[in-house]
Protein backbone atom coordinates (compact mmCIF):
# COMPACT_ATOMS: atom_id res chain seq x y z
CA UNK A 1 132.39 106.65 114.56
CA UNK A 2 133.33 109.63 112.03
CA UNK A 3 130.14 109.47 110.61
CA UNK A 4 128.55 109.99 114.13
CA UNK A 5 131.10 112.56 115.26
CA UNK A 6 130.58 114.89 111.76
CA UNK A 7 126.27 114.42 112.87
CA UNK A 8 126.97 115.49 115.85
CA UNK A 9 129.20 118.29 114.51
CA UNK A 10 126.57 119.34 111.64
CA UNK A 11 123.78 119.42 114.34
CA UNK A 12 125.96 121.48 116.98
CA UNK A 13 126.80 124.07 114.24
CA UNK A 14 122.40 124.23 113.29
CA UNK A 15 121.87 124.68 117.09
CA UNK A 16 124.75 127.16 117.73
CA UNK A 17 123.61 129.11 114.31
CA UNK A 18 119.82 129.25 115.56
CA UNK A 19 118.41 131.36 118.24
CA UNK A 20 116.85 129.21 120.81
CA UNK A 21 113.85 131.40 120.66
CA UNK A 22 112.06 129.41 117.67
CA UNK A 23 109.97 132.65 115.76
CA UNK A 24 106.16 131.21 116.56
CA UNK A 25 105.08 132.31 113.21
CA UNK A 26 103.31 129.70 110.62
CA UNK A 27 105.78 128.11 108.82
CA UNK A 28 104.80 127.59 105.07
CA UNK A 29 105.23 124.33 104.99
CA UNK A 30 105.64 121.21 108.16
CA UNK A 31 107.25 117.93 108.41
CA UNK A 32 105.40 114.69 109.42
CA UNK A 33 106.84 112.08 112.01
CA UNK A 34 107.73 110.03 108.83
CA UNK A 35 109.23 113.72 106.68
CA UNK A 36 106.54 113.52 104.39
CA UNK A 37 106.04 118.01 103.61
CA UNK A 38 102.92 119.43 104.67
CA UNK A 39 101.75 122.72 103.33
CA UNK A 40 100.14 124.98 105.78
CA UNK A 41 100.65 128.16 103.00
CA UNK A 42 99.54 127.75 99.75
CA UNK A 43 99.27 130.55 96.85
CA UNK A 44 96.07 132.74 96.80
CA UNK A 45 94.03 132.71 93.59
CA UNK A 46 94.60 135.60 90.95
CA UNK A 47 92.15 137.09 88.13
CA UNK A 48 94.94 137.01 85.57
CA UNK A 49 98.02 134.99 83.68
CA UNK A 50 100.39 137.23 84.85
CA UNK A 51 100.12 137.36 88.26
CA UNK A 52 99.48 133.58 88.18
CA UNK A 53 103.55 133.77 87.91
CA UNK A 54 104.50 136.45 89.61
CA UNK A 55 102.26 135.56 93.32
CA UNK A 56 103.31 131.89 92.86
CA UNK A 57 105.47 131.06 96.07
CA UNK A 58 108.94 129.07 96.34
CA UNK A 59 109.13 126.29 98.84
CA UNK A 60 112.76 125.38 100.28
CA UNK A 61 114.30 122.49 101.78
CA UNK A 62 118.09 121.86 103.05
CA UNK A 63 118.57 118.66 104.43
CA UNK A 64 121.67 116.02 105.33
CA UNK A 65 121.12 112.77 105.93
CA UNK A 66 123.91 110.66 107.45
CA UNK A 67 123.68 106.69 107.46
CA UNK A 68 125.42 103.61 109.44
CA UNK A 69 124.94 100.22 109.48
CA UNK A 70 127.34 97.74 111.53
CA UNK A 71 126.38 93.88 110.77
CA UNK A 72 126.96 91.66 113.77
CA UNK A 73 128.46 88.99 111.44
CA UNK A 74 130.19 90.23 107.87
CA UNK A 75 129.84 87.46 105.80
CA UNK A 76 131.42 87.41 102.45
CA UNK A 77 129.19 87.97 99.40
CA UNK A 78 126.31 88.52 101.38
CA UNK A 79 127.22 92.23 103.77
CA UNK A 80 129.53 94.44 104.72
CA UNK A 81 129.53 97.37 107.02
CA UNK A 82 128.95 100.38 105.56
CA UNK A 83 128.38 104.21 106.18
CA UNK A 84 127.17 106.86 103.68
CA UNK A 85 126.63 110.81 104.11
CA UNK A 86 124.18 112.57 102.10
CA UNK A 87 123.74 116.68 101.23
CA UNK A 88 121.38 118.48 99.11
CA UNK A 89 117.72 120.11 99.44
CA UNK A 90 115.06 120.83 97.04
CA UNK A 91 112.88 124.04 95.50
CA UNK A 92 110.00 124.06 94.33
CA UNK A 93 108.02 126.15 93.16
CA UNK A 94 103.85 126.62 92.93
CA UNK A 95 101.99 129.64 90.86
CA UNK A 96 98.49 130.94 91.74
CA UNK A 97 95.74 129.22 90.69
CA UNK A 98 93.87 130.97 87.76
CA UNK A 99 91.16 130.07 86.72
CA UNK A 100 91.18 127.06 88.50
CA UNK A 101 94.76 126.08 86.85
CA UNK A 102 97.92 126.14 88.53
CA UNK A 103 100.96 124.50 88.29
CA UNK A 104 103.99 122.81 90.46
CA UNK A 105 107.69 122.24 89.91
CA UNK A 106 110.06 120.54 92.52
CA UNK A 107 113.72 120.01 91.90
CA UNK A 108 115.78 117.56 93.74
CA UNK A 109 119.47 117.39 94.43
CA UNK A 110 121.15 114.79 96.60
CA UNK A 111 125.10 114.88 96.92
CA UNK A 112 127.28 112.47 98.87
CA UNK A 113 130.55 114.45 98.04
CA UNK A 114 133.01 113.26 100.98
CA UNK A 115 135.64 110.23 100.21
CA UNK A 116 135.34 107.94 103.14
CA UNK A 117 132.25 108.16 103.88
CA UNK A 118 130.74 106.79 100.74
CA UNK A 119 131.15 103.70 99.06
CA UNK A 120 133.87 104.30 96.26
CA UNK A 121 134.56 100.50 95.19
CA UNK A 122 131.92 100.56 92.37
CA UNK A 123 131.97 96.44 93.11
CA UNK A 124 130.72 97.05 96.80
CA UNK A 125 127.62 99.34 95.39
CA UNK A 126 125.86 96.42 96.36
CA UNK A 127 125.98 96.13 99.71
CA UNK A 128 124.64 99.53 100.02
CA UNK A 129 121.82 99.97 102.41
CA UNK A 130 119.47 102.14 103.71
CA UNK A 131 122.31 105.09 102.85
CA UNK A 132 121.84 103.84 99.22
CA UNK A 133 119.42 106.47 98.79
CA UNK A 134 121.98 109.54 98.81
CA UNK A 135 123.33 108.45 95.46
CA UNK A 136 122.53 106.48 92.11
CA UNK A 137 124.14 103.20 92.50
CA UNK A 138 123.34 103.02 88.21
CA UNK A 139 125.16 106.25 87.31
CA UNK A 140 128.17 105.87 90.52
CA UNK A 141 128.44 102.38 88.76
CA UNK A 142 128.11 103.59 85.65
CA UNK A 143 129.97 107.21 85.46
CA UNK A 144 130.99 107.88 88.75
CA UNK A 145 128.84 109.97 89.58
CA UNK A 146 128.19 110.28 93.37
CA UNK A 147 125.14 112.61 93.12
CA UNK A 148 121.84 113.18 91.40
CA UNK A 149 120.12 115.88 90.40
CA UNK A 150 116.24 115.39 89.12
CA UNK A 151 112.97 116.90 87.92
CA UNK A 152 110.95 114.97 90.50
CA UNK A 153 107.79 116.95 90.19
CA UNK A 154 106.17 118.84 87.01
CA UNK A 155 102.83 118.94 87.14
CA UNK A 156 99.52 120.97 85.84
CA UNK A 157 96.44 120.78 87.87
CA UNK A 158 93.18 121.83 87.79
CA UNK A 159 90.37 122.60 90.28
CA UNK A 160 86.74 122.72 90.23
CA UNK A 161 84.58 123.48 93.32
CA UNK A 162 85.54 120.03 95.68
CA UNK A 163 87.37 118.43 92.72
CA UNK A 164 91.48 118.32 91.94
CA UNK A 165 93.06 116.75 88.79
CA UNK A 166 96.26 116.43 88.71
CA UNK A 167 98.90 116.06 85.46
CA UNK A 168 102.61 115.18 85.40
CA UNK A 169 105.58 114.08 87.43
CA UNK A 170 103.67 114.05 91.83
CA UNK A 171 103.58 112.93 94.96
CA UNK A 172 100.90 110.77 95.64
CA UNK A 173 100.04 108.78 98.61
CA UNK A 174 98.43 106.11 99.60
CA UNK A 175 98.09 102.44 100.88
CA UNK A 176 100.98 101.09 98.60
CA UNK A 177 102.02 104.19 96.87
CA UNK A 178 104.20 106.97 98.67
CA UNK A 179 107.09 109.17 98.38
CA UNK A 180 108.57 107.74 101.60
CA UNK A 181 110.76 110.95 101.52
CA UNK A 182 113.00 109.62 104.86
CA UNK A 183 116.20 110.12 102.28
CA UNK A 184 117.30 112.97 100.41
CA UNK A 185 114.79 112.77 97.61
CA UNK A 186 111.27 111.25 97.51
CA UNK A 187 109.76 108.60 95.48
CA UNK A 188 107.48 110.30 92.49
CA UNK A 189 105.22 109.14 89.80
CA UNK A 190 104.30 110.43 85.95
CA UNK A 191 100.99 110.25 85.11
CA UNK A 192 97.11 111.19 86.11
CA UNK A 193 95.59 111.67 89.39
CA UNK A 194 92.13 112.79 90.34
CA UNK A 195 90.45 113.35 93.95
CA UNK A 196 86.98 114.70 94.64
CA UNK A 197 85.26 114.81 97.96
CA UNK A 198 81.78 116.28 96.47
CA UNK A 199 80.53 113.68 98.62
CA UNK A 200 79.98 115.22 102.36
CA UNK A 201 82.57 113.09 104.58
CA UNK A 202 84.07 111.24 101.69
CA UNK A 203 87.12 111.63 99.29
CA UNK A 204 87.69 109.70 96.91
CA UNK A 205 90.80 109.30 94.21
CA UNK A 206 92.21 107.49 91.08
CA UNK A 207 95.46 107.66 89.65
CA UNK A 208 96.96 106.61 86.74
CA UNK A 209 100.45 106.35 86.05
CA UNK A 210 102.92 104.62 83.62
CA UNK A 211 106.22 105.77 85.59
CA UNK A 212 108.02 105.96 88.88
CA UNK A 213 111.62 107.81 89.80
CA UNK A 214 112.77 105.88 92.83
CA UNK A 215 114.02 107.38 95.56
CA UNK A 216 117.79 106.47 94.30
CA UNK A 217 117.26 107.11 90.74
CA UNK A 218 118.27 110.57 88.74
CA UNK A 219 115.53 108.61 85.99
CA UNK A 220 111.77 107.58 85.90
CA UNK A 221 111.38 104.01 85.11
CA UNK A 222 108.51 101.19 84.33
CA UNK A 223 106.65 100.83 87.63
CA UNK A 224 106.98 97.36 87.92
CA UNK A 225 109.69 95.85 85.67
CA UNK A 226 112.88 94.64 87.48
CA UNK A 227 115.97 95.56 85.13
CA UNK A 228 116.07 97.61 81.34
CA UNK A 229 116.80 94.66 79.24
CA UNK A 230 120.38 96.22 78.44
CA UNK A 231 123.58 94.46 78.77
CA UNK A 232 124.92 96.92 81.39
CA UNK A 233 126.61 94.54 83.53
CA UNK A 234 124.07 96.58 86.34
CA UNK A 235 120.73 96.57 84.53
CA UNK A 236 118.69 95.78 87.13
CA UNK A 237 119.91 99.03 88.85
CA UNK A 238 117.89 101.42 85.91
CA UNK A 239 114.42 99.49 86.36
CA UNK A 240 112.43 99.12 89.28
CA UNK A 241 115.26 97.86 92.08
CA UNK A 242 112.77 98.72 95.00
CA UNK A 243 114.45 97.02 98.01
CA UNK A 244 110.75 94.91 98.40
CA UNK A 245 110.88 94.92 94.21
CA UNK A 246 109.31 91.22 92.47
CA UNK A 247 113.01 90.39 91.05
CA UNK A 248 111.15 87.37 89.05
CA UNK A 249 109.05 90.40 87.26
CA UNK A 250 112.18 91.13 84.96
CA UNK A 251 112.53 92.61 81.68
CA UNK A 252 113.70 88.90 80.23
CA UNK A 253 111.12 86.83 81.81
CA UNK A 254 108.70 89.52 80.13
CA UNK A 255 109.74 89.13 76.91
CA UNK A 256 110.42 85.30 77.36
CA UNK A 257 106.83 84.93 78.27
CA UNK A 258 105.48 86.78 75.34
CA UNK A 259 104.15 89.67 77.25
CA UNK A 260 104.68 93.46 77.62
CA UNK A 261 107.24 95.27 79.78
CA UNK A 262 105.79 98.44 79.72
CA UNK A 263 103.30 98.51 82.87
CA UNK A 264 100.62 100.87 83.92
CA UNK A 265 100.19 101.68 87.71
CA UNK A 266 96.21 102.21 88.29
CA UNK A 267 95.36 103.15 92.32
CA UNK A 268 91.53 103.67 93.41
CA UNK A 269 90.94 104.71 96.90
CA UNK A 270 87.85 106.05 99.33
CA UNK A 271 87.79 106.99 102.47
CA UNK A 272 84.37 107.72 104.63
CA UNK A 273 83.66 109.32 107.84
CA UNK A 274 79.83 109.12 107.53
CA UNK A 275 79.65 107.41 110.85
CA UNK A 276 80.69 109.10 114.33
CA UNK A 277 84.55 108.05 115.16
CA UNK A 278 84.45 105.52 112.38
CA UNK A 279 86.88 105.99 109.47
CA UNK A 280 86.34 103.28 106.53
CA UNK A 281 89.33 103.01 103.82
CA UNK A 282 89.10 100.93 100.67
CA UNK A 283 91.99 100.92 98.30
CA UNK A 284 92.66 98.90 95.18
CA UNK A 285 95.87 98.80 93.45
CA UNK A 286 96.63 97.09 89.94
CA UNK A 287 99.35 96.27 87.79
CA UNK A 288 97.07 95.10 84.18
CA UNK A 289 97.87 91.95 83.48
CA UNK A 290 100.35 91.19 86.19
CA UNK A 291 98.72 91.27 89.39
CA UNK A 292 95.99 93.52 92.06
CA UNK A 293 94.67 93.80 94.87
CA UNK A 294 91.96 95.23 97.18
CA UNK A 295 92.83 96.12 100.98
CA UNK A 296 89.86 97.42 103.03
CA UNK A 297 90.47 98.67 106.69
CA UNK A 298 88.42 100.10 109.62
CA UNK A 299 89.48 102.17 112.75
CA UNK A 300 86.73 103.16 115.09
CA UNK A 301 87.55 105.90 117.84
CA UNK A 302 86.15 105.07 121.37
CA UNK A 303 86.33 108.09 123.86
CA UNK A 304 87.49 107.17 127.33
CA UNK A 305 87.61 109.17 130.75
CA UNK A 306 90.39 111.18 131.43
CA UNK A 307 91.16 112.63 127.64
CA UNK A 308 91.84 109.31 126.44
CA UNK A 309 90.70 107.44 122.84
CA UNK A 310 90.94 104.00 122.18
CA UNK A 311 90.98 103.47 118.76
CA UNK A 312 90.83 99.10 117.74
CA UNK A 313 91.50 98.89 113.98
CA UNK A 314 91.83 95.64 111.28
CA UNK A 315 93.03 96.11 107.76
CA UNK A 316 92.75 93.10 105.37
CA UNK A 317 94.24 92.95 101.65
CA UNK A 318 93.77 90.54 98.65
CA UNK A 319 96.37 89.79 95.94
CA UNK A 320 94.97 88.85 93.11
CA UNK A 321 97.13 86.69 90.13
CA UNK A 322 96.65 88.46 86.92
CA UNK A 323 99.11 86.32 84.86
CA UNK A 324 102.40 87.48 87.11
CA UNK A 325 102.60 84.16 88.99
CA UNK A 326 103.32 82.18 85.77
CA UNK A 327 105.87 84.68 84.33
CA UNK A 328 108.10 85.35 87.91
CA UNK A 329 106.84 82.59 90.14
CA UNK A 330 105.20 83.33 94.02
CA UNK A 331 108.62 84.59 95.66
CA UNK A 332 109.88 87.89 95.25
CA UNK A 333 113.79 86.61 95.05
CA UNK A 334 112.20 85.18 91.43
CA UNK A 335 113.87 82.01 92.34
CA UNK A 336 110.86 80.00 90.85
CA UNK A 337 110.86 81.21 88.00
CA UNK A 338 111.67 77.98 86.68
CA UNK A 339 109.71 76.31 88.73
CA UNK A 340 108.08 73.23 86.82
CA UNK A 341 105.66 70.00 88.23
CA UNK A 342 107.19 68.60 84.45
CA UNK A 343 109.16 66.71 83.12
CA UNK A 344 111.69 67.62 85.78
CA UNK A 345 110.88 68.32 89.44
CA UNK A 346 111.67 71.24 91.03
CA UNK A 347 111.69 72.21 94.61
CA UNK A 348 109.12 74.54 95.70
CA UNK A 349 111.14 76.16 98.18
CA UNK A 350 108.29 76.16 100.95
CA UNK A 351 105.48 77.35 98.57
CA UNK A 352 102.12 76.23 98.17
CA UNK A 353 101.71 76.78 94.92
CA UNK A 354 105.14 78.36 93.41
CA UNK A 355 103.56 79.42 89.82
CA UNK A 356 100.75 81.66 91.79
CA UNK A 357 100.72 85.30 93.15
CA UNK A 358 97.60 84.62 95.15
CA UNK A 359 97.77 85.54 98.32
CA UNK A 360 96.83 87.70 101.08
CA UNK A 361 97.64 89.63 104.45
CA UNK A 362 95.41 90.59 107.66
CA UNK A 363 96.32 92.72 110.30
CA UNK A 364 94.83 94.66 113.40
CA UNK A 365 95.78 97.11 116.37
CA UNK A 366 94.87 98.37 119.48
CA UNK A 367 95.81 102.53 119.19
CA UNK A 368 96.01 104.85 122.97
CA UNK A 369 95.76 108.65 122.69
CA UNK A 370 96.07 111.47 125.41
CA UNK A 371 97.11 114.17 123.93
CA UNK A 372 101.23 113.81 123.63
CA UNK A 373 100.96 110.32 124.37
CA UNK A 374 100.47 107.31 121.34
CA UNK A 375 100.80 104.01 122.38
CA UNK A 376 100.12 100.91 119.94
CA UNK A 377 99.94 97.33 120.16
CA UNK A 378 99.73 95.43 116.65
CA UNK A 379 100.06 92.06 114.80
CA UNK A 380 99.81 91.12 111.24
CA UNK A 381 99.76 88.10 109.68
CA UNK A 382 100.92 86.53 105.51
CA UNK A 383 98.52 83.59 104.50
CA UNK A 384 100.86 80.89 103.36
CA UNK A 385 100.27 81.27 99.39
CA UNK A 386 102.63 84.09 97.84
CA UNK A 387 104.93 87.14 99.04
CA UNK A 388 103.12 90.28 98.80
CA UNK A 389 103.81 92.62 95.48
CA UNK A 390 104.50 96.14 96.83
CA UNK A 391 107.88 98.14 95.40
CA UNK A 392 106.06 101.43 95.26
CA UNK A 393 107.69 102.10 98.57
CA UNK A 394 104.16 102.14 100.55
CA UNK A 395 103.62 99.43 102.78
CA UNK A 396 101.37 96.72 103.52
CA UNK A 397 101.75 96.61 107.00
CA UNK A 398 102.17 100.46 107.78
CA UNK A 399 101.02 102.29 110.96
CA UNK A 400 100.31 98.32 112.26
CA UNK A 401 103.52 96.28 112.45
CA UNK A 402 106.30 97.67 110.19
CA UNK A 403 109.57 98.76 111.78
CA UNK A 404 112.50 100.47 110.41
CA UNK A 405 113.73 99.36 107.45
CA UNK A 406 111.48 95.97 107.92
CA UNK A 407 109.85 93.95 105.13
CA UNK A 408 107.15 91.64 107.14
CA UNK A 409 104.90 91.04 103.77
CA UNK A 410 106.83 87.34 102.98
CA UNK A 411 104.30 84.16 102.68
CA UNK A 412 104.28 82.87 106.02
CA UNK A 413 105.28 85.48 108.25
CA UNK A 414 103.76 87.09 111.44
CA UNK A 415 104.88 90.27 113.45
CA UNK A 416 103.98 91.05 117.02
CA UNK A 417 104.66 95.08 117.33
CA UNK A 418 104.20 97.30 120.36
CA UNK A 419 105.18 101.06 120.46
CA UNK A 420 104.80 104.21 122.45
CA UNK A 421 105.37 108.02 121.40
CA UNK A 422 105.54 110.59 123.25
CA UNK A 423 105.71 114.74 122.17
CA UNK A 424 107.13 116.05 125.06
CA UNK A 425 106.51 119.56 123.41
CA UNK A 426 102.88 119.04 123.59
CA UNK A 427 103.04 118.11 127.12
CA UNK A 428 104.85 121.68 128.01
CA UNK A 429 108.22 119.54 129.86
CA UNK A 430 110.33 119.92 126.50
CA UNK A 431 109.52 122.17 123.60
CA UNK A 432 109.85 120.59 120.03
CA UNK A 433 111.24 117.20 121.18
CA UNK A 434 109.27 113.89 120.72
CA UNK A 435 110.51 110.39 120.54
CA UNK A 436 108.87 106.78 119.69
CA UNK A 437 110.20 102.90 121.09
CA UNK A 438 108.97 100.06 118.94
CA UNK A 439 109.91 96.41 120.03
CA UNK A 440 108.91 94.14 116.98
CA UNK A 441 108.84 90.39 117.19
CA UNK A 442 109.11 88.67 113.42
CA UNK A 443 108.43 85.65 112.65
CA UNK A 444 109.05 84.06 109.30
CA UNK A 445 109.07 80.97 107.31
CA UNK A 446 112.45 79.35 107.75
CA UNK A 447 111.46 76.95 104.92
CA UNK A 448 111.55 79.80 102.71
CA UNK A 449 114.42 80.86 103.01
CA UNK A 450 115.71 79.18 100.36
CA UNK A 451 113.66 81.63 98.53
CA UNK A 452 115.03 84.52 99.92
CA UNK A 453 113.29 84.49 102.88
CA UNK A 454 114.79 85.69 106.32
CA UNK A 455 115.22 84.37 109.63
CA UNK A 456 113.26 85.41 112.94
CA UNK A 457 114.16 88.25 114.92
CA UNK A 458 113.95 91.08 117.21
CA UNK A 459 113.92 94.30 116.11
CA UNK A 460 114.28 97.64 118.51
CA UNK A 461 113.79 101.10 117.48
CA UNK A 462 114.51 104.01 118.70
CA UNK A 463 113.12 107.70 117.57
CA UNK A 464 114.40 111.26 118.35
CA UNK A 465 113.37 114.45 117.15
CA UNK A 466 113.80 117.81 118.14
CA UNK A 467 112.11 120.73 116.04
CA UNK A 468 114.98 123.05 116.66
CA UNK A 469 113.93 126.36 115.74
CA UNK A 470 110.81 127.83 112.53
CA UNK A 471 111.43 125.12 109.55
CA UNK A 472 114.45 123.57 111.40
CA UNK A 473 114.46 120.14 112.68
CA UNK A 474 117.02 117.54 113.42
CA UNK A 475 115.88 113.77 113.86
CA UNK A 476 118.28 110.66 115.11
CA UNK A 477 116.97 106.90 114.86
CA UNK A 478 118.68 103.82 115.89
CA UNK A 479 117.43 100.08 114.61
CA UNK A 480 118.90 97.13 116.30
CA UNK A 481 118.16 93.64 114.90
CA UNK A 482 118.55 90.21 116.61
CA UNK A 483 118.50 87.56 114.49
CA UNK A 484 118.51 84.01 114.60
CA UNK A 485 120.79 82.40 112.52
CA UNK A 486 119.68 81.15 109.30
CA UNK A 487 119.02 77.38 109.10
CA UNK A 488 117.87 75.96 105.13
CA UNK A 489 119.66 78.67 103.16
CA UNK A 490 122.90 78.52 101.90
CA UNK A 491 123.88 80.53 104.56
CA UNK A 492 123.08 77.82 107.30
CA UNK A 493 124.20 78.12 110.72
CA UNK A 494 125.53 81.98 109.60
CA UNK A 495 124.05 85.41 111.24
CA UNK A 496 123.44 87.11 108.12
CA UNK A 497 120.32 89.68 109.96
CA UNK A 498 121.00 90.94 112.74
CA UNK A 499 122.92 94.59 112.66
CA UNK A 500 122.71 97.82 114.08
CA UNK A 501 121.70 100.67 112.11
CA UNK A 502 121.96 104.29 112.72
CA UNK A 503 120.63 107.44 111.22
CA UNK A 504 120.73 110.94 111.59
CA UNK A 505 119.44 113.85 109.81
CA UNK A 506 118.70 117.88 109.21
CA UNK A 507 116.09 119.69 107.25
CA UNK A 508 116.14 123.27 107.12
CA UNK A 509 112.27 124.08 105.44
CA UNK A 510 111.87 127.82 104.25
């Protein structure tokens, strides 16, 4: 409740320190529905070095983010309730292009400065959750440090009639790959990016990258490798943790098995609008020697009476074993890792074949538009082979059946989704507010759960945002989870999923 009453208070002092009368100028920069920053102002080009500097343009962001989550059941070593409050903002800063070259730096700061509404007991770190994200969990374990404060982007880039390259520390989105920036500080990548679209009605990219900052690091990391190898009693905390992260991928089970823990991200998309209201993506996404995949999708818009689209769309992705099955086994908990047909049996936890990362996901949707009104029925569906690889906080089953704070992409599973949003600014009854209901129905593997794998559920959630006043916006969501109660783990006949989680938070853009 004190986290909800200081929200409240920290959105009542925004609203009484803004005039109601938003200024209708173009702000510089917007927020999507999911706080990703879109730039509506960008630098003009300049015939020389020095004004490349001085007509470069500062971006701003303020922003709080407040987090709680209330379990139904607390059970011990598994979750507690907990509450977090984060503060900070970022500035970056882009010059004018010259010449084609220009050049981008974005610093980050995330604080969560208040006793009591943090987690302070460095051995309860761990049941952090969502609210994770305002702090390090590494350097508060570590130092005590309860902030972080980061280089996130620092890139050159280049431009040539339809044709960008890219260099450095970025956002970069895509199917599997995005900065997810719903926290105080977005998820970023080091490396090499390149998009042209000199082909009418098509873009096309590639990327390149051989590090990631997660979104609760202060430090870039291997893109793939769980843990550092160090004997800091919280290792695993300073490689890739992702919450969705292959835990059997781990520094030691790299070296065990002989092979490199230095990984290279490579991500190859296209998109094509040759065809009237069809839109045909293709993405493929590769860790060398560990494991890919290839996802292709297809939405085609059909125009109905009234202002209304119907828009049917399927998406389909292959994983692809490159050699990770054998070194961290087909679950993501890496619990058969030691999985072995000899001389000792093993069991295989509900797996098909436990040494393999083959697998594979399908999904489709049925999308309604009129104008301020989105509604969305979807269902997805895991082949019964291996969990789906994806830590680089873009997910498989985005815009189709992912909910809050959901991870549907386990062997086995199925998810029934229906949602509807509605921008009641658009339709002239209230200006800036919007909301979006989702009702999710998940269905897992109980076998699995040995293997980490969770129990069904229900899963409601609840959107709010109202766009306050020019680069001002304040945004509440609530996530409540029914769950059944867990039947082969460890945990049988325990509630260890269902909670209620709530989240509020500000962004001031200038």
């Amino acid at each position: 409740m004190k986290l909800l009453k200081l929200s409240a208070a920290a959105a009542l002092a925004c609203l009484l320190a803004t005039s109601a009368n938003a200024d209708d100028e173009k702000a510089k920069r917007d927020l999507t529905d999911s706080m990703q920053e879109v730039y509506n102002v960008l630098p003009s080009s300049v015939d020389n070095l020095s004004d490349a500097f001085t007509k470069g343009m500062f971006y701003g962001r303020l922003r709080m983010d407040a987090f709680k989550y209330d379990w139904k059941d607390q059970v011990t070593g598994k979750n507690k309730n907990n509450s977090e409050l984060g503060l900070g903002g970022s500035l970056i800063y882009k010059t004018a292009p010259f010449a084609g070259l220009s050049a981008t730096a974005g610093f980050y700061y995330s604080d969560s400065p208040f006793v009591g509404m943090r987690v302070d007991n460095a051995n309860d770190l761990a049941y952090m959750k969502s609210g994770k994200d305002t702090i390090s969990r590494y350097d508060a374990y570590n130092t005590g440090n309860y902030y972080m404060a980061v280089l996130g982007q620092a890139y050159l880039q280049y431009d040539i009639s339809k044709t960008s390259v890219k260099v450095g520390r970025q956002i970069f989105e895509s199917l599997l790959t995005a900065s997810n920036d719903t926290k105080m500080i977005p998820n970023t990548f080091e490396g090499y990016t390149v998009e042209t679209k000199e082909i009418p009605k098509t873009t096309i990219r590639g990327a390149l990258f051989t590090a990631e900052k997660l979104r609760d690091h202060s430090t870039f990391s291997d893109v793939l490798t769980y843990g550092d190898g160090s004997s800091n009693a919280k290792a695993t905390w300073n490689g890739n943790d992702d919450t969705m992260v292959h835990q059997g991928l781990s520094y030691a089970n790299f070296v065990k098995a002989g092979k490199d823990v230095n990984h290279k991200l490579i991500v190859a998309d296209i998109d094509n609008k040759s065809i009237d209201n069809l839109k045909v993506d293709v993405t493929y996404t590769a860790v060398p020697d560990v494991v890919s995949n290839i996802a292709g999708e297809l939405n085609y818009k059909i125009p109905l009476p009234g202002g209304y689209s119907l828009t049917p769309g399927a998406r389909y992705m292959q994983q692809i074993d490159n050699g990770g099955g054998d070194v961290g086994g087909a679950a993501l908990s890496g619990k058969l890792v030691t999985w072995t047909t000899t001389p000792t049996y093993h069991s295989n936890l509900g797996y098909s074949n436990p040494k393999s990362l083959d697998g594979s996901i399908g999904m489709a949707r049925l999308v309604l538009n009129n104008g301020p009104l989105k509604a969305q029925i979807a269902y997805s569906q895991v082949a019964n082979d291996a969990d789906i690889v994806a830590p680089w906080r873009g997910f498989p089953t985005g815009g189709y059946t992912r909910a809050m704070a959901q991870y549907n992409w386990y062997a086995n599973t199925k998810t029934y989704d229906a949602e509807i949003g509605y921008d009641f600014g658009k339709a002239k009854i209230l200006k800036g507010f919007s909301t979006l209901v989702r009702y999710a129905a998940q269905d897992f593997d109980e076998k699995k759960q040995l293997a980490g794998g969770q129990a069904d559920s229900k899963v409601v959630e609840i959107d709010l945002r109202q766009k306050i006043a020019k680069g001002l916006d304040a945004k509440f969501r609530v996530g409540i989870v029914s769950a059944d109660k867990m039947t082969y783990s460890t945990y049988a006949g325990k509630d260890i999923n269902s909670y209620n989680e709530y989240r509020f938070e500000i962004n001031y853009l200038f």
